[in-house]
N, C-alpha and C. Protein backbone atom coordinates (compact mmCIF):
# COMPACT_ATOMS: atom_id res chain seq x y z
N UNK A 1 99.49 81.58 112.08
CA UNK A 1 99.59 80.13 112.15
C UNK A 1 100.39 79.62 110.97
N UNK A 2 100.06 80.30 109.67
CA UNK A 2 100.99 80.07 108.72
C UNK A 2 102.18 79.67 108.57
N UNK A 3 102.58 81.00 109.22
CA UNK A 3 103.89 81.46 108.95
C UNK A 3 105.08 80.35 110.31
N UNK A 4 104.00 80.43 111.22
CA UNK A 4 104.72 79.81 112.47
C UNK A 4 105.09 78.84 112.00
N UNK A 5 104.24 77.63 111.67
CA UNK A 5 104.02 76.67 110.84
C UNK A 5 105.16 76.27 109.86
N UNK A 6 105.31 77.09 109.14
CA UNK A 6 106.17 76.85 108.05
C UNK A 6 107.61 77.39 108.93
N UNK A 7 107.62 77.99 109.89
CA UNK A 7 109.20 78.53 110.16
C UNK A 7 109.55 77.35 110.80
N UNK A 8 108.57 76.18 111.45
CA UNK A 8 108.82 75.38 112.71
C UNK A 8 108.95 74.00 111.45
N UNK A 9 108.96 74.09 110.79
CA UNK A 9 108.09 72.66 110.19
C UNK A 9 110.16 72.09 109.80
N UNK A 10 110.93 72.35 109.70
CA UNK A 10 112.30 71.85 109.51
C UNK A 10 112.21 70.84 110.92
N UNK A 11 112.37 72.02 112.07
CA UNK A 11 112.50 70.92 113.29
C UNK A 11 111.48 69.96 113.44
N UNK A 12 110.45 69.97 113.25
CA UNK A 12 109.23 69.40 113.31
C UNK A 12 109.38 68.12 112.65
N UNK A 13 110.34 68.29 111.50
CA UNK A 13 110.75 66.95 110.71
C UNK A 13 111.85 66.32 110.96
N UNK A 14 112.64 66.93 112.16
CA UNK A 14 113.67 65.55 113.00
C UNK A 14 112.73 65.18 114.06
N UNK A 15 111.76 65.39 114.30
CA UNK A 15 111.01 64.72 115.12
C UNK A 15 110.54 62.93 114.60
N UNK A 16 110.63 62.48 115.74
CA UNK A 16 109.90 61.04 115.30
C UNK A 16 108.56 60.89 115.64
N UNK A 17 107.82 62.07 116.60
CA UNK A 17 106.55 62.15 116.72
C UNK A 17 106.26 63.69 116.36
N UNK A 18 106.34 64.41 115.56
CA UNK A 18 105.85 66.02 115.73
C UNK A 18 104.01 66.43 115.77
N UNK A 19 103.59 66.76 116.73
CA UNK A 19 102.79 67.15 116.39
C UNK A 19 102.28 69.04 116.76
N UNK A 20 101.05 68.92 116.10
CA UNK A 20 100.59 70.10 115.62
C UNK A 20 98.97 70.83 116.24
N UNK A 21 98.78 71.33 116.87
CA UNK A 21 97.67 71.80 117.87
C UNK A 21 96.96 72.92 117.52
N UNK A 22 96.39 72.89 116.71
CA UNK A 22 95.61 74.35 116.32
C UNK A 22 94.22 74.87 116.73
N UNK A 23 94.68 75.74 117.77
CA UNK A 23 93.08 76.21 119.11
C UNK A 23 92.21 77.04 118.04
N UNK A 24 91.00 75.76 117.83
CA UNK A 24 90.23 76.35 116.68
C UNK A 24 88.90 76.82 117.57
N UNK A 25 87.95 76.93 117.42
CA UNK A 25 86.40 76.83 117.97
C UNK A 25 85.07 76.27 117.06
N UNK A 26 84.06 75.97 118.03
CA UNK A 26 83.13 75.48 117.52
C UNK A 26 82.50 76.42 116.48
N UNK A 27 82.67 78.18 116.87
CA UNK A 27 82.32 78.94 115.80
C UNK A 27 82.80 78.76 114.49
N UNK A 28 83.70 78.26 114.35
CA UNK A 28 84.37 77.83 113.12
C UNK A 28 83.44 76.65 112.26
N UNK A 29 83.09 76.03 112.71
CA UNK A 29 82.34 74.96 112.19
C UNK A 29 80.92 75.28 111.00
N UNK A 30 81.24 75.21 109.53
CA UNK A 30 80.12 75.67 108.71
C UNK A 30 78.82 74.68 109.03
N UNK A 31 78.94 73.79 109.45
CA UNK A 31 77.58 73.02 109.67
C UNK A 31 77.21 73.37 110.64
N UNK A 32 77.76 73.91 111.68
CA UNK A 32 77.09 73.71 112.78
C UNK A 32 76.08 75.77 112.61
N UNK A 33 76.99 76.18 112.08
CA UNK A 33 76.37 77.52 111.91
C UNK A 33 75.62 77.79 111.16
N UNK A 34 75.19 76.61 110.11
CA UNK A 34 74.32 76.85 109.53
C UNK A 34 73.20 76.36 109.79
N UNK A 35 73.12 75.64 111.41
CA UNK A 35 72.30 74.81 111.93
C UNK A 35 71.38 75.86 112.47
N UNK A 36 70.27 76.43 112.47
CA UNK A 36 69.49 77.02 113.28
C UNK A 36 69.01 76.90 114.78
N UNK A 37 69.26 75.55 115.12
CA UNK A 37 69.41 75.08 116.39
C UNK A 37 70.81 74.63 117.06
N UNK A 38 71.90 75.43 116.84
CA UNK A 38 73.11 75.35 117.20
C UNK A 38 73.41 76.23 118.62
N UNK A 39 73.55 76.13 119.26
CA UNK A 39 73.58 76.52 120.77
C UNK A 39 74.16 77.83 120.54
N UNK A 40 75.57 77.97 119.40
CA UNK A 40 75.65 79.33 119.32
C UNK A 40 74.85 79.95 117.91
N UNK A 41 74.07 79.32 117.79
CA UNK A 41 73.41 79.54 116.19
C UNK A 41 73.70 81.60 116.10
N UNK A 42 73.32 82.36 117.00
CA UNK A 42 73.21 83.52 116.89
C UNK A 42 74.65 84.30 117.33
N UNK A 43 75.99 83.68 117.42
CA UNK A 43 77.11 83.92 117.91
C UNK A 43 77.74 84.14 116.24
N UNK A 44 77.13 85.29 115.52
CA UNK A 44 77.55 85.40 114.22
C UNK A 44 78.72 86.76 114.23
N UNK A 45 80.25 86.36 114.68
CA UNK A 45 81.31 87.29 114.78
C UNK A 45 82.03 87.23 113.41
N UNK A 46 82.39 88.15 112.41
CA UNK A 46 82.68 87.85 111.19
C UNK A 46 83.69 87.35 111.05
N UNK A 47 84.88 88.52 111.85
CA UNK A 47 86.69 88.14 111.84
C UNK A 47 86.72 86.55 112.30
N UNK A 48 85.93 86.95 113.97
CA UNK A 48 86.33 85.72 115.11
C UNK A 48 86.49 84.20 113.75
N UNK A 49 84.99 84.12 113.46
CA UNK A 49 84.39 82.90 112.75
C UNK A 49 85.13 82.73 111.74
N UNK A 50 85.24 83.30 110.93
CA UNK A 50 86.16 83.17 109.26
C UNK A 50 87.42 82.75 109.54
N UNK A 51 88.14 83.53 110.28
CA UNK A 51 89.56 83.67 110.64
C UNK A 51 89.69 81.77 111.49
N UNK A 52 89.15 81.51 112.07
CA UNK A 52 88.61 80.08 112.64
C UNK A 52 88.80 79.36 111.79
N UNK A 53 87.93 79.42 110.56
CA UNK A 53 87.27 78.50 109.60
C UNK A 53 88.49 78.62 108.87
N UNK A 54 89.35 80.00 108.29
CA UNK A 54 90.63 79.74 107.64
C UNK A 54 91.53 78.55 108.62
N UNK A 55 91.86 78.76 109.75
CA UNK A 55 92.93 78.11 110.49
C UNK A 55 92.27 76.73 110.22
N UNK A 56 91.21 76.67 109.90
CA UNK A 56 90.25 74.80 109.93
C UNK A 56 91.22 74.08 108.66
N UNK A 57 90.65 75.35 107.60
CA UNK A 57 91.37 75.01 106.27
C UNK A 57 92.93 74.89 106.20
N UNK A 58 93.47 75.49 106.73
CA UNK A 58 95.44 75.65 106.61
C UNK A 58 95.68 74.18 106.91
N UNK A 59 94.61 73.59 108.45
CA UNK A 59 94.75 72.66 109.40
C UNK A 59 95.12 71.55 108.32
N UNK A 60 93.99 71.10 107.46
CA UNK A 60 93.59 70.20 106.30
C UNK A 60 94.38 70.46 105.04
N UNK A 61 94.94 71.22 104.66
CA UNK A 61 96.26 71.86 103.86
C UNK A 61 97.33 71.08 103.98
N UNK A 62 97.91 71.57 105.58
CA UNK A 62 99.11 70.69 105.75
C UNK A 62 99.22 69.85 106.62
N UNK A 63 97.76 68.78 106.63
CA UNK A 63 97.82 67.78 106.66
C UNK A 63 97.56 66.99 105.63
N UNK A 64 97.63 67.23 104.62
CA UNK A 64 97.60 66.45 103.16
C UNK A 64 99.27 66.87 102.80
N UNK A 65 99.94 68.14 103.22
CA UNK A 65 101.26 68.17 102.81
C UNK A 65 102.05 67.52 103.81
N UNK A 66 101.69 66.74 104.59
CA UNK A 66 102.43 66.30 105.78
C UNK A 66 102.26 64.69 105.78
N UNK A 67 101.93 64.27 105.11
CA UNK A 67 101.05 63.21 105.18
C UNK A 67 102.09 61.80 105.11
N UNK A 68 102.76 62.36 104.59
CA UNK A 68 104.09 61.09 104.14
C UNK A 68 105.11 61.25 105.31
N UNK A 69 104.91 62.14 106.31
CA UNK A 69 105.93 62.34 107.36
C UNK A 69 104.83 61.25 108.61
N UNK A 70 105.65 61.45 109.98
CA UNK A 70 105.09 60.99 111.85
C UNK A 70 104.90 62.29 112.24
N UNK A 71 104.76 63.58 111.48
CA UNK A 71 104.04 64.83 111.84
C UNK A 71 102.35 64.80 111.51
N UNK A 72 101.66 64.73 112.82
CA UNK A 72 100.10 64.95 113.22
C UNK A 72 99.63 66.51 112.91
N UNK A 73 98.39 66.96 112.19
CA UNK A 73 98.64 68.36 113.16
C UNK A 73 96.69 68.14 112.77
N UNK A 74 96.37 68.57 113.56
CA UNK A 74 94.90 68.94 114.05
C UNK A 74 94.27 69.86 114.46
N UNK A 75 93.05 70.40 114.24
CA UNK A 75 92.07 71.44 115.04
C UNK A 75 91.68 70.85 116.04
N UNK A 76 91.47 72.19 117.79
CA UNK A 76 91.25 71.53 118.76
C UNK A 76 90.20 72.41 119.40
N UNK A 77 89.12 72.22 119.58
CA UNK A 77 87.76 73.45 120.22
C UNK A 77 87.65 73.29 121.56
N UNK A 78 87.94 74.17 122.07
CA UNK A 78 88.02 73.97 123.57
C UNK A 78 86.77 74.30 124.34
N UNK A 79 85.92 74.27 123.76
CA UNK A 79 84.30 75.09 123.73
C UNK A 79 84.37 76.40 124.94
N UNK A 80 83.69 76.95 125.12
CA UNK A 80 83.16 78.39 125.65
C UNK A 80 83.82 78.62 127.06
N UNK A 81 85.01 78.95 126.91
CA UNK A 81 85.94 78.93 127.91
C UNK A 81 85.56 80.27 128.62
N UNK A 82 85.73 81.36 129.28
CA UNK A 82 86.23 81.93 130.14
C UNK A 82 87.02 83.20 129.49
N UNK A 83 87.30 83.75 128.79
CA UNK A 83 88.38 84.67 128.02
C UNK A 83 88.62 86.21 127.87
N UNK A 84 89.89 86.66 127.82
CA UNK A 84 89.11 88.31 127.75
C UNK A 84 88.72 88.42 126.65
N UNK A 85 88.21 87.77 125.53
CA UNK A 85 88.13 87.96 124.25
C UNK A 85 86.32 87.50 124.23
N UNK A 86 85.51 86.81 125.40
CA UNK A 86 84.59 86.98 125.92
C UNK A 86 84.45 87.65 127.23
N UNK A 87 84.63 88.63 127.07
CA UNK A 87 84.48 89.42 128.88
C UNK A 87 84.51 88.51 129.60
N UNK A 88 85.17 87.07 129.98
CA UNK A 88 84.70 86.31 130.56
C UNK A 88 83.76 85.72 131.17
N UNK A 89 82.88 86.01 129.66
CA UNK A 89 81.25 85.13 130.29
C UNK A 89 81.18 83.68 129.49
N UNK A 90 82.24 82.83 129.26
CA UNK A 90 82.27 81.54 128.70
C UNK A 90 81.92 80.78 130.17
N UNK A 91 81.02 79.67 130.04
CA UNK A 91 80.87 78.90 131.13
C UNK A 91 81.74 78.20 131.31
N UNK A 92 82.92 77.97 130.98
CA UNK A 92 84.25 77.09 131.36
C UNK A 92 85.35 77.42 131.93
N UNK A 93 86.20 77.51 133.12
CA UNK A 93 87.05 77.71 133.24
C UNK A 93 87.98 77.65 132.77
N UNK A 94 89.34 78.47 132.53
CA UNK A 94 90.37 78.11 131.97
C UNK A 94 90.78 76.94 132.82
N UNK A 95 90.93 76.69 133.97
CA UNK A 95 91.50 75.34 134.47
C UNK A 95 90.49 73.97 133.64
N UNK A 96 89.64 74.27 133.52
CA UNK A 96 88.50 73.39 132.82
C UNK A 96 89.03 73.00 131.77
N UNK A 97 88.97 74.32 130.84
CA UNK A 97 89.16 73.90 129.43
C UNK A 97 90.64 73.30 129.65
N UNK A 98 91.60 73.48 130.32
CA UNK A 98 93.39 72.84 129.86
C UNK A 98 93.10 71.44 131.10
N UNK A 99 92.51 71.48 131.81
CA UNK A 99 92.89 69.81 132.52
C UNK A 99 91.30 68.34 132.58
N UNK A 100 92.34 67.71 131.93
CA UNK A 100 91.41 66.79 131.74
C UNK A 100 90.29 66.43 133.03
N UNK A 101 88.91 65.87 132.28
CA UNK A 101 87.94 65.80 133.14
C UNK A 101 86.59 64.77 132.88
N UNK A 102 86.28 64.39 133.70
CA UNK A 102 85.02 63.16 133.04
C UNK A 102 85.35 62.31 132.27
N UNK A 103 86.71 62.00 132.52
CA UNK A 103 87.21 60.66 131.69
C UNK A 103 87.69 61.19 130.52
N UNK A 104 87.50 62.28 130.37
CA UNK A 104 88.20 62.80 128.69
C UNK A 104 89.29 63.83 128.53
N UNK A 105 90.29 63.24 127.93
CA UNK A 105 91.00 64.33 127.93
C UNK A 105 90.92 65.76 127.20
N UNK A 106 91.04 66.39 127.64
CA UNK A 106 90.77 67.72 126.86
C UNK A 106 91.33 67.82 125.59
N UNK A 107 90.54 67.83 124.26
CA UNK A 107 91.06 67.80 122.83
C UNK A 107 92.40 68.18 122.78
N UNK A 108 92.93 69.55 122.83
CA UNK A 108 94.43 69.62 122.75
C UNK A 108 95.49 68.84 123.64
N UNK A 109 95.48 68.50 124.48
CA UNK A 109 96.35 67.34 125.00
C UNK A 109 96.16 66.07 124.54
N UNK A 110 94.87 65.35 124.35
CA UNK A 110 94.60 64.57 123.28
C UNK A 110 95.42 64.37 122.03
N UNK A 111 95.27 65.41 121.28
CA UNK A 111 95.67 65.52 119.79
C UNK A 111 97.30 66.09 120.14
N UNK A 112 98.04 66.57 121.12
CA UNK A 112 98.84 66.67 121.26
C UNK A 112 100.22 65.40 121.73
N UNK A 113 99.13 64.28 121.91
CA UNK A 113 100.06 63.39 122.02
C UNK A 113 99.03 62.01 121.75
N UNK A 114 99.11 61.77 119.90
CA UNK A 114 98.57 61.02 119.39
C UNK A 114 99.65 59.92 119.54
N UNK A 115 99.28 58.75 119.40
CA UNK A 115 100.48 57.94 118.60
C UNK A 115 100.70 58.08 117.16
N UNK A 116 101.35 57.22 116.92
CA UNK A 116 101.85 56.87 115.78
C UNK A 116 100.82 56.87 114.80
N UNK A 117 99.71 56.32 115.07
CA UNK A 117 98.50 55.98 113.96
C UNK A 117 97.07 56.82 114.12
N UNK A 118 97.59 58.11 115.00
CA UNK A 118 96.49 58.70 115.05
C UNK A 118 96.15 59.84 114.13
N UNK A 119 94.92 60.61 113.93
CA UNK A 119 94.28 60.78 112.81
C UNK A 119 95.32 62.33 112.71
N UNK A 120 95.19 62.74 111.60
CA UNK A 120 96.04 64.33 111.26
C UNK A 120 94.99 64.62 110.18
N UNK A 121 94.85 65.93 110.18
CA UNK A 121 93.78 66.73 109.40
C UNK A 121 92.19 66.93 109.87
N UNK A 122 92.39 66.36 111.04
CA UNK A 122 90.57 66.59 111.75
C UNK A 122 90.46 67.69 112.74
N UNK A 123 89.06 67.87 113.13
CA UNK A 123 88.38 69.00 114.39
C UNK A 123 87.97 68.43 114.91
N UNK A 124 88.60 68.67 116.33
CA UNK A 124 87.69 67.50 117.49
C UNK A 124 87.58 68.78 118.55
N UNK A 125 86.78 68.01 119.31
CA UNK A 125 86.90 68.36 120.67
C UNK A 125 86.56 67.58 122.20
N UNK A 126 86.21 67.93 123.30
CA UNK A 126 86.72 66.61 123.93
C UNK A 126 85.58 65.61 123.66
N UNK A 127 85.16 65.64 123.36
CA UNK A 127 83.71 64.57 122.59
C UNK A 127 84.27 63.98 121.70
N UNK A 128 84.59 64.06 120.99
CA UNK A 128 85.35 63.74 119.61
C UNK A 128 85.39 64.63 118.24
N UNK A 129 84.85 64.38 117.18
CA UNK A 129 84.71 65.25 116.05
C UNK A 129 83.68 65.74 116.04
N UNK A 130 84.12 66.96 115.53
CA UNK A 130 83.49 68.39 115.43
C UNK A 130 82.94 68.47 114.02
N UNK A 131 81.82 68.52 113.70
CA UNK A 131 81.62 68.78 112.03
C UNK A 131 82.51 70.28 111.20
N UNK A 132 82.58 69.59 110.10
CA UNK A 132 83.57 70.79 109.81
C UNK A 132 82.17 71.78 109.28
């Protein structure tokens, strides 16, 4: 994400809207994992989670280095999708998690086309914010 990041971020700045989409998860979230009653309270993956929680941090990085630009960039949790990275036992479909539903748009299309005055450096998901 880094590196992408930084190779893209020239074009990103002839943009008059650039924004920035980073597919984080709820495992990522230190409050919520430290919640004992967290739905995945016992979903303790070391890489998965950390590696998450880094991309949370980069997220909030360079959105404080971005901050003076119309470049957005945000964390987006698509909650318990479907994946081969869960044998596909997530209760969500991939059509689920990418098309909007129940009036909400699905966080990354959301945050993918903020306006002008919308927030850069947060974790949402289609609810809204995600505790970090």
């Amino acid at each position: 994400m880094f590196a992408v990041t930084k190779t893209l971020l020239p074009l990103l700045k002839k943009s008059t809207a650039g924004r920035i989409v980073n597919i984080s998860s709820g495992l990522a979230s230190l409050t919520q994992n430290s919640d004992p009653n967290y739905e995945f309270a016992n979903s303790k993956f070391l890489a998965y989670n950390s590696s998450k929680t880094a991309l949370n941090a980069l997220t909030v990085l360079f959105a404080a280095e971005l901050k003076d630009t119309p470049i957005k960039i945000n964390a987006a949790d698509p909650g318990f999708t479907a994946t081969d990275i869960n044998q596909n036992q997530g209760y969500r479909t991939v059509e689920q998690g990418a098309i909007p539903t129940g009036g909400y748009a699905y966080a990354a299309v959301r945050l993918a086309t903020l306006p002008d005055d919308g927030s850069s450096g947060g974790f949402f998901d289609e609810d809204g914010v995600v505790p970090w």
